[in-house]
Each structure stands twice: as structure tokens, then as C-alpha cells.
N, C-alpha and C. Protein backbone atom coordinates (compact mmCIF):
# COMPACT_ATOMS: atom_id res chain seq x y z
N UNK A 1 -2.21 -7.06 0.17
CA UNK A 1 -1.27 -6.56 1.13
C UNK A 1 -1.18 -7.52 2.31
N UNK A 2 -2.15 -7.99 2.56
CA UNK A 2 -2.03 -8.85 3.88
C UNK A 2 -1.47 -10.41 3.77
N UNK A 3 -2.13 -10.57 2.53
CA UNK A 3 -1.51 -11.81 1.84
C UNK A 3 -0.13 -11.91 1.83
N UNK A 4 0.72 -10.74 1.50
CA UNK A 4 2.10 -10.39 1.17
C UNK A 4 2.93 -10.49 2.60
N UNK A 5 2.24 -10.07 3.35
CA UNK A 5 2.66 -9.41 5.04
C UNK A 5 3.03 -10.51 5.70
N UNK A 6 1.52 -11.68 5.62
CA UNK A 6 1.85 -12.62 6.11
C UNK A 6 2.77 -13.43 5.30
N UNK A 7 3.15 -13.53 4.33
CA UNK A 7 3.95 -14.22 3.92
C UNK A 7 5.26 -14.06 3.89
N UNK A 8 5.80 -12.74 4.26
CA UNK A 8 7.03 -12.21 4.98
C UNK A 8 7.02 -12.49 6.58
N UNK A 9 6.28 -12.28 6.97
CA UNK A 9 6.41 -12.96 8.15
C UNK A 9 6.87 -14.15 8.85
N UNK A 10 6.50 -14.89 7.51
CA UNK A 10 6.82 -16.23 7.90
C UNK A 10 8.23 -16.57 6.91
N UNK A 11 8.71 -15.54 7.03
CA UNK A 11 10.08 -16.33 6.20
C UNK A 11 10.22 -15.65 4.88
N UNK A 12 9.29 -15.55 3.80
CA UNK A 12 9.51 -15.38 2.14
C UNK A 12 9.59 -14.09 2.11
N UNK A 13 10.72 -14.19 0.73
CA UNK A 13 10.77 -12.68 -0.01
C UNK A 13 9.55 -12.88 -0.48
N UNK A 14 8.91 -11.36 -0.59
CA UNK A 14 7.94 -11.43 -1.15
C UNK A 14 8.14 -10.47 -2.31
N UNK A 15 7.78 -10.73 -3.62
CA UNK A 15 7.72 -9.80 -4.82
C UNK A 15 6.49 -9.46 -4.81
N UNK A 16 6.16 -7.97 -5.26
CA UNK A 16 4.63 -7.53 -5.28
C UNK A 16 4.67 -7.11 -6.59
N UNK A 17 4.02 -7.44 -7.65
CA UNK A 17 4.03 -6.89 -8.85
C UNK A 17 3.02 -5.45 -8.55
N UNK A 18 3.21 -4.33 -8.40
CA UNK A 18 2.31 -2.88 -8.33
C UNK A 18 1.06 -2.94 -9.84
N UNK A 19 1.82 -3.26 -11.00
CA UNK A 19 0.41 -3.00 -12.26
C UNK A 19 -0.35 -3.93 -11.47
N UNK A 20 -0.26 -5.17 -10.81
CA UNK A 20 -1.11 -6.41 -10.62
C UNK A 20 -1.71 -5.99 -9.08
N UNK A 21 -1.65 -4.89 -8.08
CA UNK A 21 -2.48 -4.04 -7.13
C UNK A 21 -3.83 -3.78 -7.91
N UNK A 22 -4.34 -3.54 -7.07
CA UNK A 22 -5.60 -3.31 -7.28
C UNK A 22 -6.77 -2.53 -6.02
N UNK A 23 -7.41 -1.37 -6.41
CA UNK A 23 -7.89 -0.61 -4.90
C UNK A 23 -8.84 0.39 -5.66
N UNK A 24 -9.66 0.96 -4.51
CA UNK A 24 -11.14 1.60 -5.17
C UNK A 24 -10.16 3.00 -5.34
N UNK A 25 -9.20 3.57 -5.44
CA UNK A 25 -8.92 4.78 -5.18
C UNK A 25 -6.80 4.35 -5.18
N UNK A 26 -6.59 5.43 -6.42
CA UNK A 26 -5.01 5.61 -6.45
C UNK A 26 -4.30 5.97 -5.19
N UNK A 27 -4.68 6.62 -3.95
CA UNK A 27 -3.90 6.78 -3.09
C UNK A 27 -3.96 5.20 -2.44
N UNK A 28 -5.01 4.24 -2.49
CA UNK A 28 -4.95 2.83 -1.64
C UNK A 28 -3.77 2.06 -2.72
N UNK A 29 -3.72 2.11 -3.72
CA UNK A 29 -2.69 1.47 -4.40
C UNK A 29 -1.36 2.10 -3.88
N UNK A 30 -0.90 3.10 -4.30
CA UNK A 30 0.33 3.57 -3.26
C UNK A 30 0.63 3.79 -2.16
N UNK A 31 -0.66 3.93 -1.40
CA UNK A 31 -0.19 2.94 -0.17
C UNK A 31 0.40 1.50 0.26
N UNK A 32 -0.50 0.77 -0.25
CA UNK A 32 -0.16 -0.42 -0.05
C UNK A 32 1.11 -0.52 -0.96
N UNK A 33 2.13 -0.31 -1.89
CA UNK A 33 3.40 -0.19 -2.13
C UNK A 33 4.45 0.72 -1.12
N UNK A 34 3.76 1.90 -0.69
CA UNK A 34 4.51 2.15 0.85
C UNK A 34 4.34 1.28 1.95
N UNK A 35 3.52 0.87 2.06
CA UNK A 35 3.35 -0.10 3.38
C UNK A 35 4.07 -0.94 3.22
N UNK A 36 4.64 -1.74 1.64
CA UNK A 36 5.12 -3.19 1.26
C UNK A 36 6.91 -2.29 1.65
N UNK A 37 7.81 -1.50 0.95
CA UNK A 37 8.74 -0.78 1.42
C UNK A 37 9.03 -0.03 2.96
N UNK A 38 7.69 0.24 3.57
CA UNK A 38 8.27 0.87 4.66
C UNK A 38 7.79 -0.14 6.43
N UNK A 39 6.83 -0.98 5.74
CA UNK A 39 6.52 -1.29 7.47
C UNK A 39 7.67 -2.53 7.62
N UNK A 40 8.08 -2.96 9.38
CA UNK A 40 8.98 -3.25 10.16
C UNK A 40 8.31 -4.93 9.46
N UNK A 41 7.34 -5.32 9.31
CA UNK A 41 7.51 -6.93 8.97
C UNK A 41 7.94 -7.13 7.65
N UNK A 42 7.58 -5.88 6.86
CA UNK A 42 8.38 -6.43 5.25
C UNK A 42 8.84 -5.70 4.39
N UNK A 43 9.78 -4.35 5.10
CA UNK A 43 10.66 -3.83 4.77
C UNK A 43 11.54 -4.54 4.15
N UNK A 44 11.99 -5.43 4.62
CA UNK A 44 13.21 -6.44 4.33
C UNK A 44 13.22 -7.28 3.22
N UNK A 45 11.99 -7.41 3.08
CA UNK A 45 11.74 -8.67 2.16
C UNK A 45 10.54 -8.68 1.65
N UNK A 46 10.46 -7.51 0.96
CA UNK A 46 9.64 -7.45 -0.21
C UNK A 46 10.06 -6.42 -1.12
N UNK A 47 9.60 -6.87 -2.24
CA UNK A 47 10.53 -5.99 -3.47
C UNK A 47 9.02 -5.60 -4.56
N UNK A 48 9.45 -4.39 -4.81
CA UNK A 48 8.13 -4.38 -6.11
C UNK A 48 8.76 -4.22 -7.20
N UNK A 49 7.77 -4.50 -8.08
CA UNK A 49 7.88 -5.44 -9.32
C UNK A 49 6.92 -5.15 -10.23
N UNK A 50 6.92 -4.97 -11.17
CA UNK A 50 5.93 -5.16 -12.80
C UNK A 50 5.98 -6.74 -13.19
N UNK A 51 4.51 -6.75 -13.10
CA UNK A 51 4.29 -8.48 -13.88
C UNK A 51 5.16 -8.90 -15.05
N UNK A 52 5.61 -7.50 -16.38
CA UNK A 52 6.42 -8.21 -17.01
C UNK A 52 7.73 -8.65 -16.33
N UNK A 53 7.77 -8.56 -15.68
CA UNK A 53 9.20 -8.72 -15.12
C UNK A 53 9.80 -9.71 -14.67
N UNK A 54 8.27 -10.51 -14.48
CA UNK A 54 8.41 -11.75 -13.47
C UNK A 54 8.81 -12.78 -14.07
N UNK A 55 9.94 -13.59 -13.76
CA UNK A 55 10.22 -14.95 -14.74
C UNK A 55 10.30 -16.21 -13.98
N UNK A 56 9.29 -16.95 -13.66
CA UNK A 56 9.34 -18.50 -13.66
C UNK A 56 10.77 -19.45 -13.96
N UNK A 57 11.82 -19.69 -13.43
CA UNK A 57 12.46 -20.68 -14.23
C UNK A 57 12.50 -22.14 -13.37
């Protein structure tokens, strides 16, 4: 999450793949996918995502 934050911050969309989260407890995983959709630094520019989804070109 912080990794992601700061990297909206500074400019990048950020994609978060959610299967690829990881947390001691299911409510810290959906959090941190609300936090990536709702807080003021990366509302804008971050999108979630499933790893299959992701394509390199």
C-alpha cells in the first residue's frame, strides 16, 4: 500500500493487482483496496486489478 501511494504521488497510475495483496487478516486486504479507491492521493490513479489481467506489451 505504501509502495503504491507513493508512487501515485509522484505522478504514476498505479495498478494494484488485489489476488497479489497480501495481510495477516481479510479485513487488512480490503482495506488496503479501499484505501487504494478512496484516499485523496490515489483515488485518481489507481485502478485494481487481477494479476491475470496484467499484460506487458
Amino acid at each position: 500500500m505504501h509502495t503504491a501511494t507513493a508512487a501515485a504521488f509522484r505522478g504514476y497510475r498505479v495498478m494494484v493487482p488485489v489476488d497479489g495483496v497480501s495481510a495477516t487478516s481479510p479485513y487488512a486486504e480490503q482495506y488496503t483496496a479501499w484505501h487504494m479507491l478512496n484516499s485523496p492521493g490515489t483515488k485518481d490513479r489507481a485502478t485494481l486489478t487481477k494479476v491475470s489481467l496484467i499484460r506487458i506489451e
